[in-house]
PDB file of N, CA and C in Angstrom:
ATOM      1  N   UNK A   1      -8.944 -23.406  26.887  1.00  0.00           N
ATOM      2  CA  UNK A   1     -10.139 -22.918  27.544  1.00  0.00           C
ATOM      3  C   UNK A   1     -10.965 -24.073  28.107  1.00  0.00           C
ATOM      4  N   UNK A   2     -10.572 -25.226  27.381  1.00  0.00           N
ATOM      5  CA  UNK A   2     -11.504 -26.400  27.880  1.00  0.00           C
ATOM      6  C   UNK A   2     -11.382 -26.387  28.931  1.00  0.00           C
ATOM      7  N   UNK A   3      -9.957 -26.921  29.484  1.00  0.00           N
ATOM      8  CA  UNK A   3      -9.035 -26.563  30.956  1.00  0.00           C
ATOM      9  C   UNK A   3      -9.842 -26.296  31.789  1.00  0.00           C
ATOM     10  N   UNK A   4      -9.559 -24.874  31.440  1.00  0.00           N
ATOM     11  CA  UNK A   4     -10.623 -24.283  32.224  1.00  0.00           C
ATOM     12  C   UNK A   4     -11.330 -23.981  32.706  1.00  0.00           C
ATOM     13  N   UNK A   5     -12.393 -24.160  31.855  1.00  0.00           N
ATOM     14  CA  UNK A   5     -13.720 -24.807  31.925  1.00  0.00           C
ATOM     15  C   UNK A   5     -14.308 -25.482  32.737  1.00  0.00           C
ATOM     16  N   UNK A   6     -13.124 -26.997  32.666  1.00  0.00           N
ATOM     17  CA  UNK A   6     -13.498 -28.055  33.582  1.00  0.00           C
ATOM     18  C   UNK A   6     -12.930 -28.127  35.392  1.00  0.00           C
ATOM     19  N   UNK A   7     -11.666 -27.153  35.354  1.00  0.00           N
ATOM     20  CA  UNK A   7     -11.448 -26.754  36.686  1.00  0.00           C
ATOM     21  C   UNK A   7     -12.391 -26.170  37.087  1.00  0.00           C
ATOM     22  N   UNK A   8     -12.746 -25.374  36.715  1.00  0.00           N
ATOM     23  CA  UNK A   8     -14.413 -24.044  37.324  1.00  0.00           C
ATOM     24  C   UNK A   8     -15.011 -24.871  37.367  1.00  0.00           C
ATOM     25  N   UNK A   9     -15.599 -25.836  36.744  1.00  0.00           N
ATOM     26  CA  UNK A   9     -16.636 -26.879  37.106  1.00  0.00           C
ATOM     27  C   UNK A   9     -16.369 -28.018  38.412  1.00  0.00           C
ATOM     28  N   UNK A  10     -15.134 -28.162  38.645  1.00  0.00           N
ATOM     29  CA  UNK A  10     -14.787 -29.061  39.282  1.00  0.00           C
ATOM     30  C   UNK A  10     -14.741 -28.491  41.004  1.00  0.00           C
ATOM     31  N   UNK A  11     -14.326 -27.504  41.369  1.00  0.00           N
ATOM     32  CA  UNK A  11     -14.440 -26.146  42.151  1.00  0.00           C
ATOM     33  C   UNK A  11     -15.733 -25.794  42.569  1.00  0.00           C
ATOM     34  N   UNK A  12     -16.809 -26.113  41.509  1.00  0.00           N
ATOM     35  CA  UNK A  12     -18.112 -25.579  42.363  1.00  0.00           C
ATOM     36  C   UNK A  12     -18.810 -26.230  43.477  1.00  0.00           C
ATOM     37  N   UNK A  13     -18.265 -27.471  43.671  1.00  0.00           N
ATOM     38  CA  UNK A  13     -19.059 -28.504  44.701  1.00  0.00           C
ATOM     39  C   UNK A  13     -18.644 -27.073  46.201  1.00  0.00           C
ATOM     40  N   UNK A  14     -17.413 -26.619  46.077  1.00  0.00           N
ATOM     41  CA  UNK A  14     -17.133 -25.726  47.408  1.00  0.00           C
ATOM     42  C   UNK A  14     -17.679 -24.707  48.028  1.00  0.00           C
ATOM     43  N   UNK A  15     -18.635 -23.876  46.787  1.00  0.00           N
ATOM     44  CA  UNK A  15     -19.187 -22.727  46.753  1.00  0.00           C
ATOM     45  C   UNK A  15     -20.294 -22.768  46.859  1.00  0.00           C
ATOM     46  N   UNK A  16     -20.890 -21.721  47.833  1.00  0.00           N
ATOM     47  CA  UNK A  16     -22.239 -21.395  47.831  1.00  0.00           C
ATOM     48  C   UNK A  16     -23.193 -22.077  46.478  1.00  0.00           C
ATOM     49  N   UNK A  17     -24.368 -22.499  47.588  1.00  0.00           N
ATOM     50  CA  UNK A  17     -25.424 -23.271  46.369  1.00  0.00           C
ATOM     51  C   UNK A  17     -25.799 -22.079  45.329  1.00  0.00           C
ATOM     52  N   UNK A  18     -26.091 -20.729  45.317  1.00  0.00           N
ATOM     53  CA  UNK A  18     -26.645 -19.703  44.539  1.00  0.00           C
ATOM     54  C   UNK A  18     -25.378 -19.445  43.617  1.00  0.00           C
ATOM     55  N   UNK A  19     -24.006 -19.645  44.425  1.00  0.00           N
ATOM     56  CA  UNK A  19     -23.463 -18.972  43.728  1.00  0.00           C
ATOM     57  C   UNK A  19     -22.641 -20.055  42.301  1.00  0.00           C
ATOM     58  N   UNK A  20     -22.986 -21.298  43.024  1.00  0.00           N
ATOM     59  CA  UNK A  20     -22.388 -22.534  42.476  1.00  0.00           C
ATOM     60  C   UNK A  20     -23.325 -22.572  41.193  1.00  0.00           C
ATOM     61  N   UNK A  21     -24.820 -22.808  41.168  1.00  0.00           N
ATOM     62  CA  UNK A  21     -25.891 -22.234  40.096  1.00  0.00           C
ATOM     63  C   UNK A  21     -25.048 -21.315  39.037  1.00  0.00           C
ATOM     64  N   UNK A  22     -24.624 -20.313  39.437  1.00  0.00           N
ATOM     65  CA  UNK A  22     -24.568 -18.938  38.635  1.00  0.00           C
ATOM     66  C   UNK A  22     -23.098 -19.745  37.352  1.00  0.00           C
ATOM     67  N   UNK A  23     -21.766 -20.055  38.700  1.00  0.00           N
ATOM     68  CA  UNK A  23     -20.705 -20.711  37.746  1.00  0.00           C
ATOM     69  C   UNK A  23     -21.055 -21.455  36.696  1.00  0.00           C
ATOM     70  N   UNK A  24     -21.722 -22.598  37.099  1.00  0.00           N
ATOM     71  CA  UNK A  24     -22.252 -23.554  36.861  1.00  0.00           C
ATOM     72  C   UNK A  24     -22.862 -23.064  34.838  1.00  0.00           C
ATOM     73  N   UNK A  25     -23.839 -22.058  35.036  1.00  0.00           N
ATOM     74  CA  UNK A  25     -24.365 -21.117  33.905  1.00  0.00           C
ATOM     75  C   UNK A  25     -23.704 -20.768  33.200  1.00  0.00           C
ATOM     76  N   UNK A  26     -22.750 -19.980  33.693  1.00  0.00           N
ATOM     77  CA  UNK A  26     -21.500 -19.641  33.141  1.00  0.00           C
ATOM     78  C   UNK A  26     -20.100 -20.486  32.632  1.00  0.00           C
ATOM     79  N   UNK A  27     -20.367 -21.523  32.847  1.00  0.00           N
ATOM     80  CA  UNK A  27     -19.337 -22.715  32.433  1.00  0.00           C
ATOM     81  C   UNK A  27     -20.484 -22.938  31.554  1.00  0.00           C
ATOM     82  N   UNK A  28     -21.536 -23.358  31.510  1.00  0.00           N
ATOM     83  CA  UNK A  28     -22.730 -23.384  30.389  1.00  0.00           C
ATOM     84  C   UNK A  28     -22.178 -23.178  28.745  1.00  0.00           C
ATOM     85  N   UNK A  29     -22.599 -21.407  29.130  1.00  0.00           N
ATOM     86  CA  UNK A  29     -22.181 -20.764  28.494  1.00  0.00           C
ATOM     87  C   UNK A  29     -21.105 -20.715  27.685  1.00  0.00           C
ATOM     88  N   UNK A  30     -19.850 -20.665  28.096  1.00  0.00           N
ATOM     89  CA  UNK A  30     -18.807 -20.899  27.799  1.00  0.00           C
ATOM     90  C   UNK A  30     -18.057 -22.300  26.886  1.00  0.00           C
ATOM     91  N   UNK A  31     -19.035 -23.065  27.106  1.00  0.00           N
ATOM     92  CA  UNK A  31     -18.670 -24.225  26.591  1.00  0.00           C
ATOM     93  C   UNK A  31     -19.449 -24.201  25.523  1.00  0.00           C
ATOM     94  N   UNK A  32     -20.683 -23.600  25.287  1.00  0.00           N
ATOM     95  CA  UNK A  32     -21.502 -23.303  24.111  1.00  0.00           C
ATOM     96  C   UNK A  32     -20.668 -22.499  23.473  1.00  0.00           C
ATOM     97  N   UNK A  33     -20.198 -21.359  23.681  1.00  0.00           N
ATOM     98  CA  UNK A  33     -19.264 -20.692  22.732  1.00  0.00           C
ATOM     99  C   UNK A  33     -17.913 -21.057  22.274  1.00  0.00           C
ATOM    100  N   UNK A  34     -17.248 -22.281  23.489  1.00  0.00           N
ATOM    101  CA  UNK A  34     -15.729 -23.174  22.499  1.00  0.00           C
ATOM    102  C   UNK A  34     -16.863 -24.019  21.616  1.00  0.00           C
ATOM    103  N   UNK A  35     -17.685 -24.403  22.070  1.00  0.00           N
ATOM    104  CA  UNK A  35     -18.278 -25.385  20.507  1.00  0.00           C
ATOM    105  C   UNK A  35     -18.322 -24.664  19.424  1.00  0.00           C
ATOM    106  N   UNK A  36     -19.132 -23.611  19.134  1.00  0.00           N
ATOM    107  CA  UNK A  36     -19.256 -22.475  18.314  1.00  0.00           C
ATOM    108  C   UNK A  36     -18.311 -21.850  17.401  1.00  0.00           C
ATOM    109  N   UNK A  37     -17.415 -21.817  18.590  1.00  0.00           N
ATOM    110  CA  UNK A  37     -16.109 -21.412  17.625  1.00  0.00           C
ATOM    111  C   UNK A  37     -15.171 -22.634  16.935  1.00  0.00           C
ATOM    112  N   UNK A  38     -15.358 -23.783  18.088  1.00  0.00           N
ATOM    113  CA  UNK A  38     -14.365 -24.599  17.015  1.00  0.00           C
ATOM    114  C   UNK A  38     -15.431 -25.001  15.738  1.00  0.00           C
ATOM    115  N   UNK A  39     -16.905 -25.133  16.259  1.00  0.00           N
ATOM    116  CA  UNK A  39     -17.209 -25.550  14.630  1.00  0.00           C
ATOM    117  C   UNK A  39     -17.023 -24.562  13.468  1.00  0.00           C
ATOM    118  N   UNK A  40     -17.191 -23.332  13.643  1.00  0.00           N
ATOM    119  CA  UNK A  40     -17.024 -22.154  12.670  1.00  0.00           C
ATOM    120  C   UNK A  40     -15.285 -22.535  12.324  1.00  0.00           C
ATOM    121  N   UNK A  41     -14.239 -22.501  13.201  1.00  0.00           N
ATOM    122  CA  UNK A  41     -13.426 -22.883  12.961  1.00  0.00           C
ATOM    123  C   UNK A  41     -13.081 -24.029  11.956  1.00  0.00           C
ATOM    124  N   UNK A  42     -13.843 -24.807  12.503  1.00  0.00           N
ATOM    125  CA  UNK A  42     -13.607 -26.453  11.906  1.00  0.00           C
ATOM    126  C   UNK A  42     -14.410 -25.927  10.030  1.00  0.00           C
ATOM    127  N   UNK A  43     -15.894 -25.548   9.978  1.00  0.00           N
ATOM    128  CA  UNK A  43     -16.273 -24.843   8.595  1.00  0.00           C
ATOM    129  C   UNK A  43     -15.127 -24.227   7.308  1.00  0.00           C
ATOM    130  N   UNK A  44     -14.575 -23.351   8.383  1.00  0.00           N
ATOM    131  CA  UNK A  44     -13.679 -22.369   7.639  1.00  0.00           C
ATOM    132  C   UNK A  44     -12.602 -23.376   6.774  1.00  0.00           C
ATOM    133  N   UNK A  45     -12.092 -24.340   8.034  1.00  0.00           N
ATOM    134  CA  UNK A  45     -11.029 -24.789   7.718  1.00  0.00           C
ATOM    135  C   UNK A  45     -11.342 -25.639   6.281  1.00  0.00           C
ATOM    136  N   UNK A  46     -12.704 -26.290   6.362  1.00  0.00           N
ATOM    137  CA  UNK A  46     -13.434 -27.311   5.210  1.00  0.00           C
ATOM    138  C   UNK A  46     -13.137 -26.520   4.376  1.00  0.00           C
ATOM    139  N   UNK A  47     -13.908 -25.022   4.310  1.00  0.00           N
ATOM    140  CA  UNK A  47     -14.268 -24.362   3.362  1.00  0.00           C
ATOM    141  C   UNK A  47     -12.633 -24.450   2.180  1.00  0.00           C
ATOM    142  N   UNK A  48     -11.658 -23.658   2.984  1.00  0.00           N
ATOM    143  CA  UNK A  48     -10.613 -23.399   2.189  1.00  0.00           C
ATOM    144  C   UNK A  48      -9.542 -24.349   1.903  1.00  0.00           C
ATOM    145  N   UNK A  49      -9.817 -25.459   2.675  1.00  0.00           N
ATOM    146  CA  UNK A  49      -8.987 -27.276   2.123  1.00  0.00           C
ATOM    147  C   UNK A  49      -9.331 -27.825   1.261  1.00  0.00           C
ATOM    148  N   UNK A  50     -10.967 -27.958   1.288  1.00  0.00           N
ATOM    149  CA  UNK A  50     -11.180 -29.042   0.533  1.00  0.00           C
ATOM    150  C   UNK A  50     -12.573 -28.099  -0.301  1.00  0.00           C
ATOM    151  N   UNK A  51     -13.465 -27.823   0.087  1.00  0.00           N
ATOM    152  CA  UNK A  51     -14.601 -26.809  -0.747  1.00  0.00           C
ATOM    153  C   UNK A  51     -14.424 -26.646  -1.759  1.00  0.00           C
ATOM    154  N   UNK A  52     -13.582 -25.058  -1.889  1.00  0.00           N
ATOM    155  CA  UNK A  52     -12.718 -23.884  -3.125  1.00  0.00           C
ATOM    156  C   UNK A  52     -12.462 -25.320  -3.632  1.00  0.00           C
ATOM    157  N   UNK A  53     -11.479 -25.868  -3.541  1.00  0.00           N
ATOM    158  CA  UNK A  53     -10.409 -26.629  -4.157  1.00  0.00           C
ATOM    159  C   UNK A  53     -11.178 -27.494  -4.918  1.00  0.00           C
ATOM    160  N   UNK A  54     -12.211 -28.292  -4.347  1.00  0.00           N
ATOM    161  CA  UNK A  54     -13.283 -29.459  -4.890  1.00  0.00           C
ATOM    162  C   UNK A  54     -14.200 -28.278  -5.737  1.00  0.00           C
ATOM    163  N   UNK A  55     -14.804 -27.588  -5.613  1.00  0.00           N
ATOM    164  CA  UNK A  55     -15.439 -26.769  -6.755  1.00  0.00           C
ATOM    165  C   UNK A  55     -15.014 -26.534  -7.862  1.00  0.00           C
ATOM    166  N   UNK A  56     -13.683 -25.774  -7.545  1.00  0.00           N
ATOM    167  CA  UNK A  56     -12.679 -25.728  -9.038  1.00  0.00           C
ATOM    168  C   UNK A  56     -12.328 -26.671  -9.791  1.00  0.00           C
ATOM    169  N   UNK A  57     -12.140 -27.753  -9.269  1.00  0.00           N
ATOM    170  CA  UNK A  57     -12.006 -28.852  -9.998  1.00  0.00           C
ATOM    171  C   UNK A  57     -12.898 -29.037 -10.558  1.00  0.00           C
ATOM    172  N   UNK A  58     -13.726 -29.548  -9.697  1.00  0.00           N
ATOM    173  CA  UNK A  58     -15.307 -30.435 -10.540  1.00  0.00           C
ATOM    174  C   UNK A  58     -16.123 -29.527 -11.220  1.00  0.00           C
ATOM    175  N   UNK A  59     -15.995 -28.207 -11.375  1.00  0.00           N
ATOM    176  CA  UNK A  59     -17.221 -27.505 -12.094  1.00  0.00           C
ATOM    177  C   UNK A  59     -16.722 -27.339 -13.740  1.00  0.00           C
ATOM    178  N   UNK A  60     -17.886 -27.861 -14.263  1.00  0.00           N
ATOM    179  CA  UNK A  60     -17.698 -27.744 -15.063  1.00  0.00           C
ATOM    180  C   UNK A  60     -17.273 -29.190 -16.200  1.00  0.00           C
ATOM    181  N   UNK A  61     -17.008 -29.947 -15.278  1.00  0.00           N
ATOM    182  CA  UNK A  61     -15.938 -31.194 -15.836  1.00  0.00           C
ATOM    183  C   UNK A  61     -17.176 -32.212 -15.459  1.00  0.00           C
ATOM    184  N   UNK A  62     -16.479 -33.371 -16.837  1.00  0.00           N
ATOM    185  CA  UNK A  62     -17.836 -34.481 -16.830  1.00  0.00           C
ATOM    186  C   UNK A  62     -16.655 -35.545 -15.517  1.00  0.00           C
ATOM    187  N   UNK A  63     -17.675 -36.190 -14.842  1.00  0.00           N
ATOM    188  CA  UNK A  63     -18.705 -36.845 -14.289  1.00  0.00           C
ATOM    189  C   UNK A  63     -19.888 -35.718 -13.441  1.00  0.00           C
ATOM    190  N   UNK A  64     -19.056 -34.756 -13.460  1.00  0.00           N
ATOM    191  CA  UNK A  64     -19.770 -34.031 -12.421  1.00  0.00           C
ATOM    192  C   UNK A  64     -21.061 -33.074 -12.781  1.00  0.00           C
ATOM    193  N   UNK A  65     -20.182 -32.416 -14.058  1.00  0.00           N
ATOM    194  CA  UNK A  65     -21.346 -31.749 -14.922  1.00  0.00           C
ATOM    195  C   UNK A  65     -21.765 -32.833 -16.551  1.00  0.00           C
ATOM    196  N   UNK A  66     -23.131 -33.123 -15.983  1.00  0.00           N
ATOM    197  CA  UNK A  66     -23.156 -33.971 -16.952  1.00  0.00           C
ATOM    198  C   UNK A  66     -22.928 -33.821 -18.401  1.00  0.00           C
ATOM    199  N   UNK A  67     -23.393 -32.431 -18.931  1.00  0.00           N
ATOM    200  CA  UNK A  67     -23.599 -32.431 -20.094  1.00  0.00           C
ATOM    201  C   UNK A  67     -22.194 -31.386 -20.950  1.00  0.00           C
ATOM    202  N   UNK A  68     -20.883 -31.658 -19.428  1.00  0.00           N
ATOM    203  CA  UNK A  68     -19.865 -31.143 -20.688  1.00  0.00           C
ATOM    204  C   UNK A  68     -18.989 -32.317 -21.166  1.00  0.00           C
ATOM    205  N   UNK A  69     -18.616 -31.467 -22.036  1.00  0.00           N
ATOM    206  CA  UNK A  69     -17.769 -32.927 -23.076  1.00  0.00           C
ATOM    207  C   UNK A  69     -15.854 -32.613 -22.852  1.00  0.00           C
ATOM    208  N   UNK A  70     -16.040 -31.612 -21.304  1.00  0.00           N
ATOM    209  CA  UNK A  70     -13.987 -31.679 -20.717  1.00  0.00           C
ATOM    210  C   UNK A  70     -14.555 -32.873 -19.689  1.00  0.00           C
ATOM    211  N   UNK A  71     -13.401 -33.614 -19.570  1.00  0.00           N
ATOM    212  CA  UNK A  71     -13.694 -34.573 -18.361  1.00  0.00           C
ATOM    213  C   UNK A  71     -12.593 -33.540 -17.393  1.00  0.00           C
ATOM    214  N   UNK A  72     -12.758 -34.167 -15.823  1.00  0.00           N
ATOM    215  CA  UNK A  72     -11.855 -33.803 -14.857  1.00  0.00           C
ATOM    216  C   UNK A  72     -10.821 -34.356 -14.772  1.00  0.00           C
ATOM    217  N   UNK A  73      -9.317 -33.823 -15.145  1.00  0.00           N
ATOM    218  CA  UNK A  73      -8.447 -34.552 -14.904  1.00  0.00           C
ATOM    219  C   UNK A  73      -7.998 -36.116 -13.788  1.00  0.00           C
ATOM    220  N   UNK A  74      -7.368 -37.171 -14.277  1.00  0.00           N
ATOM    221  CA  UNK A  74      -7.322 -38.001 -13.662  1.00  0.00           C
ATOM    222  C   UNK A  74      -6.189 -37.642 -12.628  1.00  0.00           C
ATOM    223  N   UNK A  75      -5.326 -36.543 -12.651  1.00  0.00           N
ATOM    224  CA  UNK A  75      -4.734 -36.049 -11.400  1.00  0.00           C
ATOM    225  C   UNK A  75      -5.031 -35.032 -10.082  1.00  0.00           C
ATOM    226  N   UNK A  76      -6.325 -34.310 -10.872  1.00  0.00           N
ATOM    227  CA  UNK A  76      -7.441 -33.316 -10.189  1.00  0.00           C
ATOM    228  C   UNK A  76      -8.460 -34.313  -9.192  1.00  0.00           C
ATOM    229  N   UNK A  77      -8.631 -35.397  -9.648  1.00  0.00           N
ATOM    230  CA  UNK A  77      -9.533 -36.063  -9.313  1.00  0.00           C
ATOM    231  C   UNK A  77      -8.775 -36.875  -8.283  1.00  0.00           C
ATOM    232  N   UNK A  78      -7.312 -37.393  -8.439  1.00  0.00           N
ATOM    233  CA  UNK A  78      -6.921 -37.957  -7.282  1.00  0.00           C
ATOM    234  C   UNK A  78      -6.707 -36.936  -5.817  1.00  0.00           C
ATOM    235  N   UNK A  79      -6.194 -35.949  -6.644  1.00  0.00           N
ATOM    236  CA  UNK A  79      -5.750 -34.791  -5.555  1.00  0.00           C
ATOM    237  C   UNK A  79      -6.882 -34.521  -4.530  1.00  0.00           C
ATOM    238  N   UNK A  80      -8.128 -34.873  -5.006  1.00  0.00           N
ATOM    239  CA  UNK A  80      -9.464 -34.615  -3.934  1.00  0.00           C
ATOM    240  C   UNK A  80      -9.543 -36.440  -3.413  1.00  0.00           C
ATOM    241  N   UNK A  81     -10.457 -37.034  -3.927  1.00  0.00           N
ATOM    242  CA  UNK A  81     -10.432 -38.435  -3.482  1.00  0.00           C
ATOM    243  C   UNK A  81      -9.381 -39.305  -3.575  1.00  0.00           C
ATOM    244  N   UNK A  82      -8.124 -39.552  -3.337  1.00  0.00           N
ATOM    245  CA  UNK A  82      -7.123 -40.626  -3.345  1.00  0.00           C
ATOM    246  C   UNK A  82      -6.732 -40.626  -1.972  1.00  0.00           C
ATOM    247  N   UNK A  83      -5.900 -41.729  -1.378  1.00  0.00           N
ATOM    248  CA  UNK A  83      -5.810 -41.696   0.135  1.00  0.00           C
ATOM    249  C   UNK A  83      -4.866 -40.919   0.486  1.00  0.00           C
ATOM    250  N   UNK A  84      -4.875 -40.287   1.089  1.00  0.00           N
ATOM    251  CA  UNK A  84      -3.935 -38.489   1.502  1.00  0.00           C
ATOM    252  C   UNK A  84      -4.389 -37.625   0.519  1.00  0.00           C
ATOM    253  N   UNK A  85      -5.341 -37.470  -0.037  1.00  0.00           N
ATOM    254  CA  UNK A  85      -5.935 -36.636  -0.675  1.00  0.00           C
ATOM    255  C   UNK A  85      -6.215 -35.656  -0.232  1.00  0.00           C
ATOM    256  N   UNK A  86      -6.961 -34.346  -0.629  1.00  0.00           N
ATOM    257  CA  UNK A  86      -7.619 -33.172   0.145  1.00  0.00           C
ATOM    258  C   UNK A  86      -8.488 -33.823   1.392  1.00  0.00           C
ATOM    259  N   UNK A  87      -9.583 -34.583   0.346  1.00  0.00           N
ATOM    260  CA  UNK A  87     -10.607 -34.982   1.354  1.00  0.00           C
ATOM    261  C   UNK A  87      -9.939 -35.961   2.464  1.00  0.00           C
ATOM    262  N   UNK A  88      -9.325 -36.872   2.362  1.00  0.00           N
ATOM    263  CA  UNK A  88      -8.787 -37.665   3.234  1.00  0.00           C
ATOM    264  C   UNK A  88      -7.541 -36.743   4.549  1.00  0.00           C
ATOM    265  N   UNK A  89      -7.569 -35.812   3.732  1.00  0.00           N
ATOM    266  CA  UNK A  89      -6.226 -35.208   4.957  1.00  0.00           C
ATOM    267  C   UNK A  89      -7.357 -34.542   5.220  1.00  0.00           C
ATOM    268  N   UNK A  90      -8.113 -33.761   5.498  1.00  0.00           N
ATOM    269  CA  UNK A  90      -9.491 -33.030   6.356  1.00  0.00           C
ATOM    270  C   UNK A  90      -9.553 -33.895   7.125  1.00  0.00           C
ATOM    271  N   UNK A  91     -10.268 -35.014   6.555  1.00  0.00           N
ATOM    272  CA  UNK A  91     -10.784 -35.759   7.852  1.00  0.00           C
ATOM    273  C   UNK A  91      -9.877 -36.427   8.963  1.00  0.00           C
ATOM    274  N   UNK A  92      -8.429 -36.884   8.108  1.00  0.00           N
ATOM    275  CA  UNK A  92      -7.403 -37.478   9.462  1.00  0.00           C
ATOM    276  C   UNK A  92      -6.907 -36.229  10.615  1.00  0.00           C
ATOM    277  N   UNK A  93      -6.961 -35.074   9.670  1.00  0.00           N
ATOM    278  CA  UNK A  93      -6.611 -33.889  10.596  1.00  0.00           C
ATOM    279  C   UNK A  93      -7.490 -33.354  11.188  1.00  0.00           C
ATOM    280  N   UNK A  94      -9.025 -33.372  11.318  1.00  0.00           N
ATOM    281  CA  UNK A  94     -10.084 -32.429  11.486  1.00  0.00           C
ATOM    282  C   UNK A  94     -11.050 -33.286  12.580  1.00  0.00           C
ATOM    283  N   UNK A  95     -11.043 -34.592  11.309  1.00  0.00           N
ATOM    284  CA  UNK A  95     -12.341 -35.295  12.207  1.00  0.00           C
ATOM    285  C   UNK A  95     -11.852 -36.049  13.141  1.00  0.00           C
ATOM    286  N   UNK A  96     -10.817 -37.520  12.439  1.00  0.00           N
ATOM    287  CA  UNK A  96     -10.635 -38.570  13.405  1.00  0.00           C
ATOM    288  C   UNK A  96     -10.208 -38.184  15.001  1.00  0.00           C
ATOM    289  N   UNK A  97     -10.057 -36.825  14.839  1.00  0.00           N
ATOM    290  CA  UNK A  97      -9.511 -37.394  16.508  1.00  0.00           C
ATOM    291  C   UNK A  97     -10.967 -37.365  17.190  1.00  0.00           C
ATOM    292  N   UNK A  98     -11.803 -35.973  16.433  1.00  0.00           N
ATOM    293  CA  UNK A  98     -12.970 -36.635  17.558  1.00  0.00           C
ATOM    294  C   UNK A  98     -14.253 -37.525  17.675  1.00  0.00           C
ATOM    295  N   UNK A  99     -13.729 -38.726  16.565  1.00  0.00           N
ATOM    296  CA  UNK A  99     -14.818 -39.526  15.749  1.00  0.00           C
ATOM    297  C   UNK A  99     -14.262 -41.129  16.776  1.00  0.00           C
ATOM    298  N   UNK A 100     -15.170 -41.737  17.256  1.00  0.00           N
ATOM    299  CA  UNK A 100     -14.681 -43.005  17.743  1.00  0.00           C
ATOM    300  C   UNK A 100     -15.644 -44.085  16.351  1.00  0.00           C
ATOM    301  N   UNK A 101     -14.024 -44.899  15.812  1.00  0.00           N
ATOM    302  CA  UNK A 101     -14.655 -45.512  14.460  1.00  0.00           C
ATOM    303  C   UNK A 101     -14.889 -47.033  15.324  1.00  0.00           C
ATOM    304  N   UNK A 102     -14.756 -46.840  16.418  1.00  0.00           N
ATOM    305  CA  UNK A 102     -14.314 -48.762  16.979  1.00  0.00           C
ATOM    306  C   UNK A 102     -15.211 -49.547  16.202  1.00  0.00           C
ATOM    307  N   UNK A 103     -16.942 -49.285  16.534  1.00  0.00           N
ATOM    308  CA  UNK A 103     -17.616 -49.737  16.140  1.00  0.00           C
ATOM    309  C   UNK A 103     -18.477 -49.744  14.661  1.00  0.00           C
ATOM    310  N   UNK A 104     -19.416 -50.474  14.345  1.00  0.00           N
ATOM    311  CA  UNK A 104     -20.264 -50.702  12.816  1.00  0.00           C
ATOM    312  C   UNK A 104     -20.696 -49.018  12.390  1.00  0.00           C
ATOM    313  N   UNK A 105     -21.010 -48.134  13.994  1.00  0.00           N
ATOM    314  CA  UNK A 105     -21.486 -46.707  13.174  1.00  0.00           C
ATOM    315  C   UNK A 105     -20.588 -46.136  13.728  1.00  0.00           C
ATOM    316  N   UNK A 106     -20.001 -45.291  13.169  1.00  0.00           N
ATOM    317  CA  UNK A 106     -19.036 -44.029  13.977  1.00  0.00           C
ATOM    318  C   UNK A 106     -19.987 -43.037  14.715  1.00  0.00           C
ATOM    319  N   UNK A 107     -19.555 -42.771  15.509  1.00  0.00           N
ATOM    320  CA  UNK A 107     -20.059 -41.824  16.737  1.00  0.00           C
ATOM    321  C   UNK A 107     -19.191 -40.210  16.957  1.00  0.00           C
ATOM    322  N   UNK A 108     -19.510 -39.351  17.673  1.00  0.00           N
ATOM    323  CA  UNK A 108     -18.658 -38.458  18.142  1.00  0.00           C
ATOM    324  C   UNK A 108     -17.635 -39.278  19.566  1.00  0.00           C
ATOM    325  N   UNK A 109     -16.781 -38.867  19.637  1.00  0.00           N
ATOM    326  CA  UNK A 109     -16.263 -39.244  21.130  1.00  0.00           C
ATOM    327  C   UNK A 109     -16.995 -38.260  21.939  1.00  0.00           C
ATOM    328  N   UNK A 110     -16.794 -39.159  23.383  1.00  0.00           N
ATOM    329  CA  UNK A 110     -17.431 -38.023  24.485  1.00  0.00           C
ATOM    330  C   UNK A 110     -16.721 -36.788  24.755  1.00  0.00           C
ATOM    331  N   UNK A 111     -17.472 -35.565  24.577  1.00  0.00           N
ATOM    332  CA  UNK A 111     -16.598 -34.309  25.278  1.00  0.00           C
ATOM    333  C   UNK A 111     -16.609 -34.053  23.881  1.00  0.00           C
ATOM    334  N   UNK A 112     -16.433 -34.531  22.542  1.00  0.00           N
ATOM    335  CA  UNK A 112     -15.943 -34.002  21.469  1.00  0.00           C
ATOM    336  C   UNK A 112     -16.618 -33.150  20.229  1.00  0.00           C
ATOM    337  N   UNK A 113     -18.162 -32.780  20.831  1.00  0.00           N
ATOM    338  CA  UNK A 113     -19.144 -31.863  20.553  1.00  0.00           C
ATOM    339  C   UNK A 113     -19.427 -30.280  21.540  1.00  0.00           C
TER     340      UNK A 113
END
């Protein structure tokens, strides 16, 4: 749909000024609702990768809950933070492509909001 998007946008220099306005709105639009959906998308996906999975683990279990006396397994605990972990595969699959790390702060890439 991005595609798309950006052809219709690219097309309006040809068209009537009123009517070029109206596309123009309507590519707006449209691009507000692929954001929308990929972030709800992108949520969902958190929710049931890494969320559920990180709750179940940590509730309940000491470091997390201070005052119980089960700790969280040292294989529960890698399975979320270790490198290819839950949390680490979210973000190589989810975020990095649209995160530019070049520099001291990470940024969004352009286009990638």
């Amino acid at each position: 749909l991005k595609l798309q998007i950006s052809t219709m946008r690219a097309n309006v220099s040809r068209l009537p000024k009123q009517l070029a306005r109206m596309v123009n709105a309507a590519a707006d639009e449209f691009e507000g609702n692929v954001a929308e959906t990929s972030v709800a998308n992108l949520n969902q996906t958190l929710e049931e990768t890494v969320t559920r999975p990180c709750e179940e683990a940590v509730n309940g279990h000491y470091p997390f809950a201070a005052d119980s006396t089960e700790e969280i397994s040292m294989a529960d605990f890698a399975k979320l933070f270790a490198p290819g972990g839950m949390m680490d595969r979210f973000f190589a699959q989810n975020l990095a492509p649209l995160i530019d790390m070049t520099g001291q702060d990470w940024t969004w890439k352009q286009n990638a909001r």
